[in-house]
N, C-alpha and C. Protein backbone atom coordinates (compact mmCIF):
# COMPACT_ATOMS: atom_id res chain seq x y z
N UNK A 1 36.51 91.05 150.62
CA UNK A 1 37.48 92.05 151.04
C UNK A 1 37.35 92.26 152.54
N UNK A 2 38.58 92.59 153.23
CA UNK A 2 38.61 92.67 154.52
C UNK A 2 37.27 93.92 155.25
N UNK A 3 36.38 93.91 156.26
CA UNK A 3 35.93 94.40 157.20
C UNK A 3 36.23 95.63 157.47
N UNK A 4 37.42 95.19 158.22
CA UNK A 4 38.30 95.88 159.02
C UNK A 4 39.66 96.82 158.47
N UNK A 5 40.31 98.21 158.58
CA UNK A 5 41.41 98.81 158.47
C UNK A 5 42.46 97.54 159.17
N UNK A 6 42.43 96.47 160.25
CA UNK A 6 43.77 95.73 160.55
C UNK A 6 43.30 94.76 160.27
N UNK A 7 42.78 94.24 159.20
CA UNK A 7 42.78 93.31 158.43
C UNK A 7 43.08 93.17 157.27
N UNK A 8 43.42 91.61 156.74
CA UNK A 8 44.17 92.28 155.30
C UNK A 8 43.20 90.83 154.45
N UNK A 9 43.40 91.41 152.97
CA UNK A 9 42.95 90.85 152.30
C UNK A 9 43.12 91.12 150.72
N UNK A 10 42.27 90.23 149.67
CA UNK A 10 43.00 90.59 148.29
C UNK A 10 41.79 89.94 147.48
N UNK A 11 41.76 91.05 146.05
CA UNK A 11 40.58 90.50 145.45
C UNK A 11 41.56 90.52 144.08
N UNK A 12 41.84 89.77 143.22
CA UNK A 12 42.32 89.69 142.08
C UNK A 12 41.23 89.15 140.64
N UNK A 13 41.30 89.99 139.85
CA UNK A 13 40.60 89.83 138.38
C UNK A 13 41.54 89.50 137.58
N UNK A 14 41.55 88.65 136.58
CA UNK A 14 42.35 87.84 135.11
C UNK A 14 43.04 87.23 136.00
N UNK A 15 44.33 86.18 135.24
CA UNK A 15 45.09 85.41 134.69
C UNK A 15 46.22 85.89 135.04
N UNK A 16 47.37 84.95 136.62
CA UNK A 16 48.21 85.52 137.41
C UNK A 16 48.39 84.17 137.08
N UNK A 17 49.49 83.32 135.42
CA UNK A 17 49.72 82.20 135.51
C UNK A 17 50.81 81.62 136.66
N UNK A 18 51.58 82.73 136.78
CA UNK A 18 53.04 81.97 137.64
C UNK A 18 52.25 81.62 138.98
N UNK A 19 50.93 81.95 139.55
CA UNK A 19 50.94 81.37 140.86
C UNK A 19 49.75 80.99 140.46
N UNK A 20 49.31 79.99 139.55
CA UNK A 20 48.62 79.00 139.34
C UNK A 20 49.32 77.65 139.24
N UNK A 21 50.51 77.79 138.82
CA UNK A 21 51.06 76.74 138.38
C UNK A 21 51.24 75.57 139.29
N UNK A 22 50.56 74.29 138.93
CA UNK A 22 50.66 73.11 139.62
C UNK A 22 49.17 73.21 140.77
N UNK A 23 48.50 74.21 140.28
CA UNK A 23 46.53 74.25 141.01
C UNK A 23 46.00 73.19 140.44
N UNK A 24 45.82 72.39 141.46
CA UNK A 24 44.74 71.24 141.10
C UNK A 24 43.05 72.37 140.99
N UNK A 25 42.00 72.23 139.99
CA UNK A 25 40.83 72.52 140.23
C UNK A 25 40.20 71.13 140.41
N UNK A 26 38.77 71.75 140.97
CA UNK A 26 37.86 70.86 140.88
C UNK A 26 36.11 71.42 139.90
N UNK A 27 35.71 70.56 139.10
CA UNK A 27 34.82 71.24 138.66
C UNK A 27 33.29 71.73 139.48
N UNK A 28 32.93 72.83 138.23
CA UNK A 28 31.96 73.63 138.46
C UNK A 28 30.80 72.65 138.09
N UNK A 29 29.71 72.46 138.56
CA UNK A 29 28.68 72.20 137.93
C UNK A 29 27.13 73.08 138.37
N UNK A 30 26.23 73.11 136.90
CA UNK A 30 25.49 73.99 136.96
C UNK A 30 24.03 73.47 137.81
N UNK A 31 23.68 74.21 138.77
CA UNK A 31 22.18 74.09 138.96
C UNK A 31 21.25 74.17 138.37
N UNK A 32 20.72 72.48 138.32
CA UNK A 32 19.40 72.79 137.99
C UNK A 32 18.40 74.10 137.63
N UNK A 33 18.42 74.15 139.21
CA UNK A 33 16.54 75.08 139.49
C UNK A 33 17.79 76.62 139.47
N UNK A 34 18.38 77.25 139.23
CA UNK A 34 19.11 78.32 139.52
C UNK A 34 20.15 78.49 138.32
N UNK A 35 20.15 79.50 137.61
CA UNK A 35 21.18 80.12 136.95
C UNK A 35 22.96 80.85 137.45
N UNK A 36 21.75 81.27 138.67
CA UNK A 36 22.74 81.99 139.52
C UNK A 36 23.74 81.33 140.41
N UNK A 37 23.85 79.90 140.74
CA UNK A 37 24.41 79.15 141.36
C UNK A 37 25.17 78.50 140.52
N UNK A 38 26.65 78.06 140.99
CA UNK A 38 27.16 76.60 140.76
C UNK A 38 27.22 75.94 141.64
N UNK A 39 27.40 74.33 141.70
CA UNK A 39 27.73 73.49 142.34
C UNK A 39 29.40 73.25 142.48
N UNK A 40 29.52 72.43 143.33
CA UNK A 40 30.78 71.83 143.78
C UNK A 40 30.22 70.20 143.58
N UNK A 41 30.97 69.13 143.59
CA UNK A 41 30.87 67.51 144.15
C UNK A 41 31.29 67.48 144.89
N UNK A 42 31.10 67.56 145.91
CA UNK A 42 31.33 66.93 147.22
C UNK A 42 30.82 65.63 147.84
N UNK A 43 32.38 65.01 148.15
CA UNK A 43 31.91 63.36 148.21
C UNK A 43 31.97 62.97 149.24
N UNK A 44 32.81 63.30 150.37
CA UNK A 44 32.56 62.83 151.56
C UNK A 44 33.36 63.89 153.11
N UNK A 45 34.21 63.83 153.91
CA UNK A 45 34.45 64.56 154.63
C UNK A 45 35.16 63.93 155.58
N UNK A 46 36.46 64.01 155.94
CA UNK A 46 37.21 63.50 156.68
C UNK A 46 37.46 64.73 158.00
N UNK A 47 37.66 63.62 159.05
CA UNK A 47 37.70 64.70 160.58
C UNK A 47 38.73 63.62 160.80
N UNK A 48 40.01 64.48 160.90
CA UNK A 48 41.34 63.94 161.56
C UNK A 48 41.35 62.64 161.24
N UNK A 49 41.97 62.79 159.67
CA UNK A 49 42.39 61.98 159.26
C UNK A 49 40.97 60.46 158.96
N UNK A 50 40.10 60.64 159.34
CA UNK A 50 39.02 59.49 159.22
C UNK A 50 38.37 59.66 158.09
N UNK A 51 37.91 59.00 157.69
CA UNK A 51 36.75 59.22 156.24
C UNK A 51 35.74 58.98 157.28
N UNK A 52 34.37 59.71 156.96
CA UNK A 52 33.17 59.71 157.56
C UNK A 52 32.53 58.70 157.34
N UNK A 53 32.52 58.32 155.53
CA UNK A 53 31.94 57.41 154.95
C UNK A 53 30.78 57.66 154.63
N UNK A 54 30.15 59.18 153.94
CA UNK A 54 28.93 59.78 153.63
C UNK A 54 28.88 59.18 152.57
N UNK A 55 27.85 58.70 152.33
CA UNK A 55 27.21 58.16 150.91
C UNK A 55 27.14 59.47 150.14
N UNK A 56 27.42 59.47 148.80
CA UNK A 56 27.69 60.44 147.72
C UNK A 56 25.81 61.55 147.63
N UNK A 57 25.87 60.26 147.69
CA UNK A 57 24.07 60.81 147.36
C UNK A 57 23.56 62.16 148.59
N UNK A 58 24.03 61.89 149.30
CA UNK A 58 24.22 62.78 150.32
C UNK A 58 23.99 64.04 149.59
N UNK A 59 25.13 63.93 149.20
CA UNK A 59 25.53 66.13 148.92
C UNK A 59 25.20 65.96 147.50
N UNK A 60 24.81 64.93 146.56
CA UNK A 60 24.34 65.48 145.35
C UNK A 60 22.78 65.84 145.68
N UNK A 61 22.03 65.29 146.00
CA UNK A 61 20.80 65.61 146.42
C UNK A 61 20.31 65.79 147.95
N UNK A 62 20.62 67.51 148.21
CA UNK A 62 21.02 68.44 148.04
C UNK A 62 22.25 68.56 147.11
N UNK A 63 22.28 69.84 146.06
CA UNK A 63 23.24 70.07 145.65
C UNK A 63 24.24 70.83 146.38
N UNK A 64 25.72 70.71 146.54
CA UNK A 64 26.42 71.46 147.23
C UNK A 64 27.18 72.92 146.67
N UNK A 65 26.82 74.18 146.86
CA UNK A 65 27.33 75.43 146.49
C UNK A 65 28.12 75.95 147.74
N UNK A 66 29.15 76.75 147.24
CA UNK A 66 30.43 77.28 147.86
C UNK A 66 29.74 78.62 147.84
N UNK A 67 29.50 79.05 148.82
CA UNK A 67 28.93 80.76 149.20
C UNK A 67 29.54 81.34 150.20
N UNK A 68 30.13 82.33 150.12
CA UNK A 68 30.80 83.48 150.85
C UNK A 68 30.06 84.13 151.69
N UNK A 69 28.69 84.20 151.39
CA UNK A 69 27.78 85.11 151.76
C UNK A 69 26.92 84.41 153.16
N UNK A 70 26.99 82.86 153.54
CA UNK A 70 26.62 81.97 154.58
C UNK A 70 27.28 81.97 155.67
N UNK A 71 27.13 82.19 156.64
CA UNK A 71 28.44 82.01 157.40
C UNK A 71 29.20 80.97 157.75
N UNK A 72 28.18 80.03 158.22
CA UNK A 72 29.04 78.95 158.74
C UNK A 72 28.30 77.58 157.65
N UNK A 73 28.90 76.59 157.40
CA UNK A 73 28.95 75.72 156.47
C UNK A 73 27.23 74.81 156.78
N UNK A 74 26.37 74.59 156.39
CA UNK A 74 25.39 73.94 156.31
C UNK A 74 25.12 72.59 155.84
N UNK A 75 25.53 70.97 156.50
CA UNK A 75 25.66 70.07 156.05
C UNK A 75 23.88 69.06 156.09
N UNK A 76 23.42 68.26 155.11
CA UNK A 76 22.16 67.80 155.84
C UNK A 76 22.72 67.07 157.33
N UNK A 77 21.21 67.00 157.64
CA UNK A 77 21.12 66.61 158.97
C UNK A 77 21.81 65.06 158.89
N UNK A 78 21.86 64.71 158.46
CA UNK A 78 22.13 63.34 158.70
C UNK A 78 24.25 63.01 158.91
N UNK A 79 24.49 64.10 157.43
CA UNK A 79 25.81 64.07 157.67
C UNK A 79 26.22 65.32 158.57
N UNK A 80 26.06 65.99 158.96
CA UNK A 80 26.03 67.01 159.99
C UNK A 80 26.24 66.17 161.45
N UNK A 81 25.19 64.51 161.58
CA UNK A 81 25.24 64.39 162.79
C UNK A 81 26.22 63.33 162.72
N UNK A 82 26.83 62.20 161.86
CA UNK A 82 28.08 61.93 161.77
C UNK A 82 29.35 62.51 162.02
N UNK A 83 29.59 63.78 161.44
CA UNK A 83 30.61 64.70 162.10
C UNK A 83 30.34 64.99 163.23
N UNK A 84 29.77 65.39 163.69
CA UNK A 84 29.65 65.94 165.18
C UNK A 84 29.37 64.73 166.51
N UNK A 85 29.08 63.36 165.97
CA UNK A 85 28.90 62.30 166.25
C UNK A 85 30.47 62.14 166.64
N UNK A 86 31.35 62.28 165.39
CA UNK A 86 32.74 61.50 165.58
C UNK A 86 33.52 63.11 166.26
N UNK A 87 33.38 64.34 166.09
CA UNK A 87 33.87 65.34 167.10
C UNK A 87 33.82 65.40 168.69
N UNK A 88 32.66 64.79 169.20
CA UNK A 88 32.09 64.76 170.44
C UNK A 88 33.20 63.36 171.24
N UNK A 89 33.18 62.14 170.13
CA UNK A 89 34.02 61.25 170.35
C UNK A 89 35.41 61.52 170.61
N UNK A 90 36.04 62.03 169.75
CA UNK A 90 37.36 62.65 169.84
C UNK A 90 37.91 63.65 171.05
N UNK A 91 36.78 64.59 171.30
CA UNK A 91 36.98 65.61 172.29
C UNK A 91 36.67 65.11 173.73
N UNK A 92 35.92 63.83 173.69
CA UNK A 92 35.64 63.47 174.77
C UNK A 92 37.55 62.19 175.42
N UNK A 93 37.76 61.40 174.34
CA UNK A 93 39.16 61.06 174.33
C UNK A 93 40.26 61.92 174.61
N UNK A 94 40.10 63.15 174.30
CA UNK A 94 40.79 63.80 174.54
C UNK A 94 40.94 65.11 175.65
N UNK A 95 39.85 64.30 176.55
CA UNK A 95 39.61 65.10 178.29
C UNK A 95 39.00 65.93 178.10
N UNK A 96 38.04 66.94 177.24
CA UNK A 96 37.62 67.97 177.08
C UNK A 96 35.94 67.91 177.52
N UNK A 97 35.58 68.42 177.90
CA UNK A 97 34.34 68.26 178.95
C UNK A 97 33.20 68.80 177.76
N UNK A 98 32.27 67.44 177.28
CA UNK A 98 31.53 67.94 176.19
C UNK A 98 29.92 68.87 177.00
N UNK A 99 29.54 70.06 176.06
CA UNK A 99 28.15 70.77 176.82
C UNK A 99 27.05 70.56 176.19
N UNK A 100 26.16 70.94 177.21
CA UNK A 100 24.69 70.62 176.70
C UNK A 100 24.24 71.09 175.30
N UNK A 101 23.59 71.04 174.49
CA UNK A 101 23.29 72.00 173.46
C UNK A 101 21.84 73.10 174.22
N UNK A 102 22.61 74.93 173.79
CA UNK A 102 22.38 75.35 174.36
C UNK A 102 21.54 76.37 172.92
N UNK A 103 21.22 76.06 171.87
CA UNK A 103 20.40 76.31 171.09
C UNK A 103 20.77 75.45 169.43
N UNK A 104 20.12 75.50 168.54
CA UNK A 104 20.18 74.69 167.41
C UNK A 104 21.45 75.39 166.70
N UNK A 105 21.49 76.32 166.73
CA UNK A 105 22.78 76.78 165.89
C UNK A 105 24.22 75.78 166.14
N UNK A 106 24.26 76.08 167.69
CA UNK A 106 25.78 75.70 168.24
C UNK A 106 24.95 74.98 168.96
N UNK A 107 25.09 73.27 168.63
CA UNK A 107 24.90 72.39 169.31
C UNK A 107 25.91 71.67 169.33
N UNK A 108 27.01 71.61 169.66
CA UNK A 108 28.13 70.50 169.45
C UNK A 108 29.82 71.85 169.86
N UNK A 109 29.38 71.55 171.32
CA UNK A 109 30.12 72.38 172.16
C UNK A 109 31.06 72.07 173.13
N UNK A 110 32.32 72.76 173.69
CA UNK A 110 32.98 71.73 174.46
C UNK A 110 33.61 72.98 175.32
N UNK A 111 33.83 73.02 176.81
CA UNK A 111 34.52 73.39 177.62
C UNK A 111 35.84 73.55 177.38
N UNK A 112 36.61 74.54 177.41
CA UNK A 112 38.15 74.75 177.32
C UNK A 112 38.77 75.39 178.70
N UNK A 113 37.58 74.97 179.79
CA UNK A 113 38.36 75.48 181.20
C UNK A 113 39.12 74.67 181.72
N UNK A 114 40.11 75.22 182.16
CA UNK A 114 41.60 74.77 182.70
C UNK A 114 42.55 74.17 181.41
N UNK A 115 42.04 74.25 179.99
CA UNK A 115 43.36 73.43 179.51
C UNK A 115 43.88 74.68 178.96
N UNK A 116 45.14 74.23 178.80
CA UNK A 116 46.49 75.09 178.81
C UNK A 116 47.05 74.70 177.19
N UNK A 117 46.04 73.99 176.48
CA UNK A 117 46.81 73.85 175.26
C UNK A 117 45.16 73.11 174.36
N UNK A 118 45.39 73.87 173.01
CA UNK A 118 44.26 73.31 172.27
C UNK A 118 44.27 72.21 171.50
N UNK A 119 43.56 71.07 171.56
CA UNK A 119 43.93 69.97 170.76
C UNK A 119 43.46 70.63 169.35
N UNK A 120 44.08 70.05 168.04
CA UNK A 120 44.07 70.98 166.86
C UNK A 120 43.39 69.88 165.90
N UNK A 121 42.57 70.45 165.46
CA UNK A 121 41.46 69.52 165.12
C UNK A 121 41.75 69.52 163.53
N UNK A 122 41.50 68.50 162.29
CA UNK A 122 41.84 68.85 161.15
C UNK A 122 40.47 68.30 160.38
N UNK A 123 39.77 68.83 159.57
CA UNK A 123 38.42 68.25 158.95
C UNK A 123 38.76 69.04 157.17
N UNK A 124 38.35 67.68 156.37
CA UNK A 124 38.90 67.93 154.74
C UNK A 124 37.71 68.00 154.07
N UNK A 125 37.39 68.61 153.12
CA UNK A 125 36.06 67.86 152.36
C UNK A 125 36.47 67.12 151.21
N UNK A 126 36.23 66.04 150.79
CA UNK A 126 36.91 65.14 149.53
C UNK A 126 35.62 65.71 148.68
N UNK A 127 36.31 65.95 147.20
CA UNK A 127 35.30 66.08 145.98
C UNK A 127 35.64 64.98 145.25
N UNK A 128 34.75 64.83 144.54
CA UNK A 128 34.43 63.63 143.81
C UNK A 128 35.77 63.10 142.81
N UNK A 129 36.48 64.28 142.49
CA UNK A 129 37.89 64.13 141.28
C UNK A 129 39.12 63.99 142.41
N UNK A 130 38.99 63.05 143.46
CA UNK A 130 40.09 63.07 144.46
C UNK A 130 40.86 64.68 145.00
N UNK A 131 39.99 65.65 144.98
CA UNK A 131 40.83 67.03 145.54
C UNK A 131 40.33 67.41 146.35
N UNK A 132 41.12 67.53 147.76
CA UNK A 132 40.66 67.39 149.17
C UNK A 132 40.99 68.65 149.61
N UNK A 133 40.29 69.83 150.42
CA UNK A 133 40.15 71.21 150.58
C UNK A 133 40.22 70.25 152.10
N UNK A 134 41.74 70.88 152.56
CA UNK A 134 41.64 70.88 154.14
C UNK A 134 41.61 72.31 154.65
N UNK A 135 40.77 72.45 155.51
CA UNK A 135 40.31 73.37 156.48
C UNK A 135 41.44 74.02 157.10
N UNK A 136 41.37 75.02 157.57
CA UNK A 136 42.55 75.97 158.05
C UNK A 136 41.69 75.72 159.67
N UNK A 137 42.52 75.58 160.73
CA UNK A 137 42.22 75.24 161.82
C UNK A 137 41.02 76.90 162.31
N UNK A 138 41.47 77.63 162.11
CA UNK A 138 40.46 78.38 162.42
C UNK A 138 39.16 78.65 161.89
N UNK A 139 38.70 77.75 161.12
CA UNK A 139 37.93 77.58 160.17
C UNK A 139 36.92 76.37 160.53
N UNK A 140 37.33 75.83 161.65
CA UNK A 140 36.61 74.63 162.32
C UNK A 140 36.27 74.90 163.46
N UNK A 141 36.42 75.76 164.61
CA UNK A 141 35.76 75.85 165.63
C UNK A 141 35.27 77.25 166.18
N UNK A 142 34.26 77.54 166.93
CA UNK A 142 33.94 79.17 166.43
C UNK A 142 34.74 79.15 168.29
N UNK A 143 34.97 80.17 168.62
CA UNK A 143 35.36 80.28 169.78
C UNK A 143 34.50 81.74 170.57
N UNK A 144 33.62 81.64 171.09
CA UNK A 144 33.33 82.65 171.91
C UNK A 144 33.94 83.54 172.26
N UNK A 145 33.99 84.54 172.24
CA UNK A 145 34.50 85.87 173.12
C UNK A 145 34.18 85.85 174.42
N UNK A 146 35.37 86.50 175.45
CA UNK A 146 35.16 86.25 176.95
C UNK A 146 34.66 84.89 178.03
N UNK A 147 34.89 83.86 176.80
CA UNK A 147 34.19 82.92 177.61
C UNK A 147 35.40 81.53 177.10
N UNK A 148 34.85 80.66 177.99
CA UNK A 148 35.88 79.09 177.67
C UNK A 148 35.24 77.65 176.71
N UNK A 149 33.87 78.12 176.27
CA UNK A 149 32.91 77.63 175.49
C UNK A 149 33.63 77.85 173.79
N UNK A 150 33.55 76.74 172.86
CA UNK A 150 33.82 76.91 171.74
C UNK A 150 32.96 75.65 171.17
N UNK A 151 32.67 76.03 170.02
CA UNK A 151 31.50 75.19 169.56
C UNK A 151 31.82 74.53 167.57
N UNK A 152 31.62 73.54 167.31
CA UNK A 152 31.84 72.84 166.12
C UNK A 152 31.21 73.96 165.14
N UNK A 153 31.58 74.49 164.46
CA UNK A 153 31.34 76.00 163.28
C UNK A 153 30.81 75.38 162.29
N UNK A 154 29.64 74.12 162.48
CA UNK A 154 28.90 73.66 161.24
C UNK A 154 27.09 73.44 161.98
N UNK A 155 26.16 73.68 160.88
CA UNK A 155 25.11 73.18 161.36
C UNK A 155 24.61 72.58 160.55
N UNK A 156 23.66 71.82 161.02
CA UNK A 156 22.56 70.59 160.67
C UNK A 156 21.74 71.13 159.88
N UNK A 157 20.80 70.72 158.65
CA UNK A 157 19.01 71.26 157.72
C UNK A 157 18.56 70.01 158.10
N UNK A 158 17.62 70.23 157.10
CA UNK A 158 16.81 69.09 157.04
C UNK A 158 17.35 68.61 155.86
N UNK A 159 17.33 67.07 155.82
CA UNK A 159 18.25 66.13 154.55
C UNK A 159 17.62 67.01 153.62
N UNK A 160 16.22 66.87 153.29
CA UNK A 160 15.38 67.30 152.05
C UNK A 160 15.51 69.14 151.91
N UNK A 161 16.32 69.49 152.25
CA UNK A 161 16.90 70.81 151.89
C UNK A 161 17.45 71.22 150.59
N UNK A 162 16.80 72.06 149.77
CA UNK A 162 17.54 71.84 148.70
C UNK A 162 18.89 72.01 148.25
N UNK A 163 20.06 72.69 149.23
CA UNK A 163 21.06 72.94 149.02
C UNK A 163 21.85 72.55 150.82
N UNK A 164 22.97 71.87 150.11
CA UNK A 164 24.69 71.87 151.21
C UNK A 164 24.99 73.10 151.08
N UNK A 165 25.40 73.83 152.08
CA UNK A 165 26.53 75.14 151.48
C UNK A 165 27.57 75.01 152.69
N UNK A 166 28.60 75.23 151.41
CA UNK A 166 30.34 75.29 152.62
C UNK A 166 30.14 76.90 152.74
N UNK A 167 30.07 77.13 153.83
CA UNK A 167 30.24 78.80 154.22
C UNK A 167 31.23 79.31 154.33
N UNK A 168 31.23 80.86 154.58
CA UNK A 168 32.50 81.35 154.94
C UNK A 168 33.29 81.24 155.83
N UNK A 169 32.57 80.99 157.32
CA UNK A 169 33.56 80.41 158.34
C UNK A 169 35.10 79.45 157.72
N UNK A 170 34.24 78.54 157.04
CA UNK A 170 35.08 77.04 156.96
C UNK A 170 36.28 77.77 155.54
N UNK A 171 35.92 78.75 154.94
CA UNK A 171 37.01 79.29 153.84
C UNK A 171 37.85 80.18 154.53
N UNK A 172 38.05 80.45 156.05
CA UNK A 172 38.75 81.31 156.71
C UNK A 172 40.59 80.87 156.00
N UNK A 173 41.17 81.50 155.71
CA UNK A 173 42.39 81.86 155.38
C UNK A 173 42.90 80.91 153.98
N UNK A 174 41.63 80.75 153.67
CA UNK A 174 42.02 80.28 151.91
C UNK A 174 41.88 81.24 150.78
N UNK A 175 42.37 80.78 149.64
CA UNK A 175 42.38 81.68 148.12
C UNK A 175 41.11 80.89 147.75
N UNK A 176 39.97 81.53 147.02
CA UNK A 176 39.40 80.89 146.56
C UNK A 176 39.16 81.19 144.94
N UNK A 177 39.51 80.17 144.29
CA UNK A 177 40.40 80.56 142.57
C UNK A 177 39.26 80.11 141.52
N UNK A 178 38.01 81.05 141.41
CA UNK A 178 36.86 80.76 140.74
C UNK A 178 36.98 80.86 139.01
N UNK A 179 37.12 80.09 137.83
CA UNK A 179 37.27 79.66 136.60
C UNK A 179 36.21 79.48 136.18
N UNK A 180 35.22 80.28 136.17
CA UNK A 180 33.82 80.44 135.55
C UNK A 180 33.77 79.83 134.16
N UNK A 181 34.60 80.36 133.10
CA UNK A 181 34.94 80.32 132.09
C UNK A 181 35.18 78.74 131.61
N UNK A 182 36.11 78.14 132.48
CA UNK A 182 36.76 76.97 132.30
C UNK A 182 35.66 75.95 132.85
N UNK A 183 35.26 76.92 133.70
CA UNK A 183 34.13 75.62 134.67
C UNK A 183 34.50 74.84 136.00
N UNK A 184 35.52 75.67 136.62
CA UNK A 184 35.96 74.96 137.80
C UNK A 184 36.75 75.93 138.58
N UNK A 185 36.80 75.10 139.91
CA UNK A 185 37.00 76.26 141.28
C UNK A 185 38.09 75.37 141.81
N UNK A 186 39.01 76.25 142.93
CA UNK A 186 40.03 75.91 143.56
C UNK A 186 40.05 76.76 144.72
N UNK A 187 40.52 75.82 145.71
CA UNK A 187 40.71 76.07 147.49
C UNK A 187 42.19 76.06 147.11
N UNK A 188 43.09 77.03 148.14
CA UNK A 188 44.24 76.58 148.58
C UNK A 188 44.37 77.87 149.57
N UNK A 189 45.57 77.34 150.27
CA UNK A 189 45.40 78.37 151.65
C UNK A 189 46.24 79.75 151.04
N UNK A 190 45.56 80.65 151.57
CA UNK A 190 45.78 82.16 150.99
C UNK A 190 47.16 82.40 151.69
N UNK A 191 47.57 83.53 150.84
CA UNK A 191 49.22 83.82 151.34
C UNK A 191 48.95 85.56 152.19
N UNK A 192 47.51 85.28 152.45
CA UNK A 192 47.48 86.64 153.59
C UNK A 192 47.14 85.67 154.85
N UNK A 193 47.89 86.44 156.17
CA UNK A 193 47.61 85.71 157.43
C UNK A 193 46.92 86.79 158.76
């Protein structure tokens, strides 16, 4: 639920079939070591239009959970540095002056002084049943306050971490349509803006 009085937002309980209709889900699966968790499959991760080409094994071991409560999305280190590998590439093609890393959080940072227009970046996560959760552009780059610094809104673990988590950053202006019951979850972009 929203923060803020000028913010808006919506929490819905039961079965609203007319605006389900034609929801792709993707399934739930249960954790192991945890009751309290589900998983997602998450199979690989496309940045503008590219497949990364993460080996599956990747995000099953770590298992990957969808948490609200994380902020920004937690990928292992290895696929963490592929994305930000092929972001740095892109932003650098595209004139943007890449920065030092200026602590572990936000390491994968880029100058926005003097441009007059934002290149618009698009990153998907593919799950394993072909259903691809594309990112709402504000949901991919964190942007500093008062400053021209904006930084890639994902960080790196260690591979041997026991959990991926897509955070809340990266669910910025989606519905997220949880089927406990049924056993499966759904992304689609929310009809609050």
């Amino acid at each position: 639920m929203p923060s803020y009085f000028t913010t808006s937002g919506f929490l819905t309980f039961g079965k609203d079939e007319a605006t389900l209709v034609g929801v792709k889900y993707t399934p739930l699966i249960t954790i192991s070591y945890s009751k309290l968790l589900y998983g997602i499959l998450l199979e690989d991760i496309t940045f503008n239009g590219i497949l990364l080409g993460i080996p599956s094994i990747a995000f099953f071991i770590p298992d990957t959970v969808n948490d609200s409560g994380t902020p920004i999305t937690q990928l292992p280190q290895t696929t963490y540095n592929a994305l930000s590998c092929e972001f740095r590439k892109q932003m650098r093609f595209f004139g943007y002056l890449l920065l030092p890393s200026s602590n572990s959080q936000w390491d994968t940072c880029n100058d926005l002084m003097g441009k007059t227009q934002m290149y618009i970046l698009r990153i998907s996560f593919v799950f394993v049943d072909g259903i691809t959760l594309e990112l709402d552009p504000t949901g991919i780059l964190y942007v500093f306050e008062n400053s021209t610094t904006n930084c890639l809104a994902f960080s790196g673990v260690p591979d041997n971490i026991v959990l991926t988590i897509l955070g809340d950053f990266q669910q910025r202006k989606m519905e997220v349509i949880h089927d406990v019951g049924g056993r499966r979850i759904r992304f689609r972009p929310s009809p609050c803006v």
